[in-house]
Protein backbone atom coordinates (compact mmCIF):
# COMPACT_ATOMS: atom_id res chain seq x y z
CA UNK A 1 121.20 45.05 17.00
CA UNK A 2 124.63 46.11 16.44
CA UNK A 3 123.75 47.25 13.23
CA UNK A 4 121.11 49.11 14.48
CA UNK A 5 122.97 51.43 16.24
CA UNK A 6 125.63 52.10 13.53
CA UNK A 7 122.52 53.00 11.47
CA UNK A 8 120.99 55.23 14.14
CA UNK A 9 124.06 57.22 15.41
CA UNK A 10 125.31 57.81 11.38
CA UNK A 11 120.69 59.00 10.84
CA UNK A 12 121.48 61.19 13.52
CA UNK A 13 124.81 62.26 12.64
CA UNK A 14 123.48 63.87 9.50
CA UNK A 15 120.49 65.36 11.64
CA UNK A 16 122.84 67.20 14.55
CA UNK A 17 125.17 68.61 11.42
CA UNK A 18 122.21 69.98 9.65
CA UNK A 19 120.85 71.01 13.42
CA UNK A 20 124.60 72.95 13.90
CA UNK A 21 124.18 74.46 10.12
CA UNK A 22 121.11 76.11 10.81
CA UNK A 23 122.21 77.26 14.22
CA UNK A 24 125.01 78.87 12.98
CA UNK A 25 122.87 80.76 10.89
CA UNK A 26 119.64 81.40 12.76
CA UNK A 27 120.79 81.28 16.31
CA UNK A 28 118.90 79.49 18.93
CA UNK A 29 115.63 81.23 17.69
CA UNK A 30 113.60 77.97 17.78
CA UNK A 31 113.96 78.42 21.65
CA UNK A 32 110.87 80.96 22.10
CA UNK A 33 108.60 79.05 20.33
CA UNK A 34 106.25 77.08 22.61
CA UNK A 35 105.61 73.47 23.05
CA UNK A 36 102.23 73.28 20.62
CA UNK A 37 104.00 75.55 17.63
CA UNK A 38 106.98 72.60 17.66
CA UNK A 39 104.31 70.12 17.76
CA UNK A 40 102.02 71.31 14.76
CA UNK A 41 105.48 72.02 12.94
CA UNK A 42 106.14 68.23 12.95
CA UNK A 43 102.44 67.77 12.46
CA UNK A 44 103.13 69.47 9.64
CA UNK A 45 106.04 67.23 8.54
CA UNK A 46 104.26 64.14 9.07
CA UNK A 47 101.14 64.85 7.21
CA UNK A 48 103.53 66.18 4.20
CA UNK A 49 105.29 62.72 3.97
CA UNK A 50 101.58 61.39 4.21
CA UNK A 51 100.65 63.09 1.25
CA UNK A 52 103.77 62.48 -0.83
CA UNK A 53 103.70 58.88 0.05
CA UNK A 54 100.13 58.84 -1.14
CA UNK A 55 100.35 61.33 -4.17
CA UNK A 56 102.68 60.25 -7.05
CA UNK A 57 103.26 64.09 -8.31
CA UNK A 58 105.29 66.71 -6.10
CA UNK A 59 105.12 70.87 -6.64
CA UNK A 60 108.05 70.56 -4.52
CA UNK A 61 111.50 69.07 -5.24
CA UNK A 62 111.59 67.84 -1.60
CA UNK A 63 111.68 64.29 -0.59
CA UNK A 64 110.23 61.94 2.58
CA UNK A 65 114.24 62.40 3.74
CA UNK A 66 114.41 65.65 4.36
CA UNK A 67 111.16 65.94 6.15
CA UNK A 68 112.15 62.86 8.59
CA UNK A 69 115.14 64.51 9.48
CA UNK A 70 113.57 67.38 10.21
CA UNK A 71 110.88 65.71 12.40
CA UNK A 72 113.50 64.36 14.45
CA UNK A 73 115.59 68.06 14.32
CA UNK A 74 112.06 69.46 15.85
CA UNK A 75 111.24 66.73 18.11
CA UNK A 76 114.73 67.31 19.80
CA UNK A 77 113.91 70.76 20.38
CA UNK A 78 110.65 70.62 21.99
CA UNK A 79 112.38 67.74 24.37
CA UNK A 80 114.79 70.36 24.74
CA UNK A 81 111.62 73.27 25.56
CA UNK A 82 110.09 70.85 28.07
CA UNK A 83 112.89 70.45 30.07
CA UNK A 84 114.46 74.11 29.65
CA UNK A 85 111.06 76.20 29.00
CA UNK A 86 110.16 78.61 26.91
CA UNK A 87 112.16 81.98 26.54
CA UNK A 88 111.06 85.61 25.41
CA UNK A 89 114.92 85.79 23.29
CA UNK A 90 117.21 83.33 22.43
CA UNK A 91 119.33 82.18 25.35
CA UNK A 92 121.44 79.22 24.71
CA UNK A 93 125.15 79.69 23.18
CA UNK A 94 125.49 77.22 20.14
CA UNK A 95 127.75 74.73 22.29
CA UNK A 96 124.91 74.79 24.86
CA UNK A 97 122.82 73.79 22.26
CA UNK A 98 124.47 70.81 20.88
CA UNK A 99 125.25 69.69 24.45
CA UNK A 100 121.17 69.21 25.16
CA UNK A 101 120.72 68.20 21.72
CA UNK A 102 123.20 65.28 22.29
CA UNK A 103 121.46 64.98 25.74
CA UNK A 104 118.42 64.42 24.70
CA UNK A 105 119.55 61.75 21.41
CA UNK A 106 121.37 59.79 24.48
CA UNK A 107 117.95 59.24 25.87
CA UNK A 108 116.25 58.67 22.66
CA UNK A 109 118.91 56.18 21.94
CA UNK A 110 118.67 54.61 25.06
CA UNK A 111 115.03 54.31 25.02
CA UNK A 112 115.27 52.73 21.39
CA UNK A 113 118.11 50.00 22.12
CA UNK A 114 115.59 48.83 25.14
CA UNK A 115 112.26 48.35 23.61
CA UNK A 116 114.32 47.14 20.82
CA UNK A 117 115.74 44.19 22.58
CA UNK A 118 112.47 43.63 23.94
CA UNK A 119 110.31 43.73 20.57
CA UNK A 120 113.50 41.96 19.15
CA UNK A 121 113.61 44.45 16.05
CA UNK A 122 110.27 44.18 14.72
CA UNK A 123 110.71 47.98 12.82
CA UNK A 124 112.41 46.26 10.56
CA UNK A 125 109.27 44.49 9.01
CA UNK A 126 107.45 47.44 9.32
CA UNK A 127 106.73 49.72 5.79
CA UNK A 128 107.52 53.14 5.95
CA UNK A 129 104.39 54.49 5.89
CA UNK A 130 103.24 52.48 8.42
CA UNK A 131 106.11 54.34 10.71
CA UNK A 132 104.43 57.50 9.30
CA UNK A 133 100.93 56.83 10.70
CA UNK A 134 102.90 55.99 13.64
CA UNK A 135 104.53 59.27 14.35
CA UNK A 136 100.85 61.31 13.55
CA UNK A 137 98.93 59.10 16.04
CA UNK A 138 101.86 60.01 18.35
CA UNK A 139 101.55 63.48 17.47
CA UNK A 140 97.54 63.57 18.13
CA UNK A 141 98.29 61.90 21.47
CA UNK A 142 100.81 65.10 22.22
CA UNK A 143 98.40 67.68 20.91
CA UNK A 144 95.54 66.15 23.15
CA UNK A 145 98.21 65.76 26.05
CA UNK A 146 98.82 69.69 25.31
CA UNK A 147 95.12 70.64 24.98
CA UNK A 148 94.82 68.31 28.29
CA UNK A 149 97.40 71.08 30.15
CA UNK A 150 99.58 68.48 30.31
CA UNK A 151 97.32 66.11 32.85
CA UNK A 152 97.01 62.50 32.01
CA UNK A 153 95.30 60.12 33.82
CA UNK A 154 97.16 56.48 32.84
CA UNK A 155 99.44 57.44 29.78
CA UNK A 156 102.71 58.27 29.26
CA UNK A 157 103.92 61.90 29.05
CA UNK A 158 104.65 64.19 26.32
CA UNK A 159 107.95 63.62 26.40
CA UNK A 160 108.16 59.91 25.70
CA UNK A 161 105.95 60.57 22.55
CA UNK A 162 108.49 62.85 21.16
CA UNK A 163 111.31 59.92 21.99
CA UNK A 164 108.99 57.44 19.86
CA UNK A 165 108.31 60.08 17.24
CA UNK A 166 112.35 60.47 16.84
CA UNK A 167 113.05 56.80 17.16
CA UNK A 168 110.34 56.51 14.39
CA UNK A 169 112.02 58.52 12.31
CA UNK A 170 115.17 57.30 12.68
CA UNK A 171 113.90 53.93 11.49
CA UNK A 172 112.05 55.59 8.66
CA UNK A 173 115.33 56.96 7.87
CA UNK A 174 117.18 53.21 7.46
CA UNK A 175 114.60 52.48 5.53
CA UNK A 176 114.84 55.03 2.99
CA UNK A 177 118.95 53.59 3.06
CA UNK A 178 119.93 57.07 4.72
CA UNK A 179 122.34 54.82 6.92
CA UNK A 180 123.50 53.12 4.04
């Protein structure tokens, strides 16, 4: 499991420096957009890798990578709009930022390295596409938890589907030798 968490923390390495890029030159603008807009973004995401995993010719020179890193970029940020709220205009520095973004991968992590011990690493059997259905089911759950105000009656919250959707996509990630 050791090896897991090399993998992860270098996956998500690459996904905070491309998260600092793009906040150097956007800003924090992603922070007025509410909870359902981040969640059909990465609905958006998923159903692209979807189709390019099914479809053997691309119109765009963009691969499954790039779209699982930014699933996990997005996911971050709507952990970070649940626990912050939404805002009318930007309102986070960039070093405020990182500091949730690295708050919320610490829980993501930690949630991860406990399920799995307990499902002693059985991702790694898993196909990538099957990881792919994974994080859209998880993603319907969130949009019905959304279109449900929020209210469930026995399942877990919004927020641990976004964890699962990131840890997902970290393992999609190894997969694809991103870690490598």
């Amino acid at each position: 499991m050791q090896q897991t968490s090399t993998q992860y923390d270098a996956i998500i390495q690459r996904c905070r420096t491309l998260f600092q890029n793009k906040t150097k030159d956007y800003g924090t603008a992603w922070r007025i957009l509410r909870l359902p807009s981040l969640t059909d973004q990465i609905f958006i995401k998923a159903q692209r890798i979807r189709s390019l995993q099914q479809n053997t010719v691309r119109k765009v020179d963009e691969g499954e990578q790039s779209e699982f890193i930014g699933i996990i970029n997005y996911a971050i940020m709507a952990l970070i709009q649940l626990e912050k709220g939404v805002v009318e205009q930007p309102d986070l520095s960039p070093e405020e930022a990182f500091s949730l973004y690295d708050e919320q991968v610490s829980r993501a992590k930690n949630l991860m390295e406990a399920k799995n011990y307990d499902y002693g690493e059985a991702w790694r059997e898993m196909r990538v596409s099957s990881l792919t259905d994974l994080i859209l089911q998880k993603l319907l759950r969130v949009k019905q938890i959304e279109d449900n105000e929020g209210k469930t009656l026995v399942s877990e919250g919004i927020a641990a589907n976004y964890e699962d959707i990131i840890n997902y996509a970290v393992f999609a990630l190894i997969h694809l030798n991103v870690a490598a």
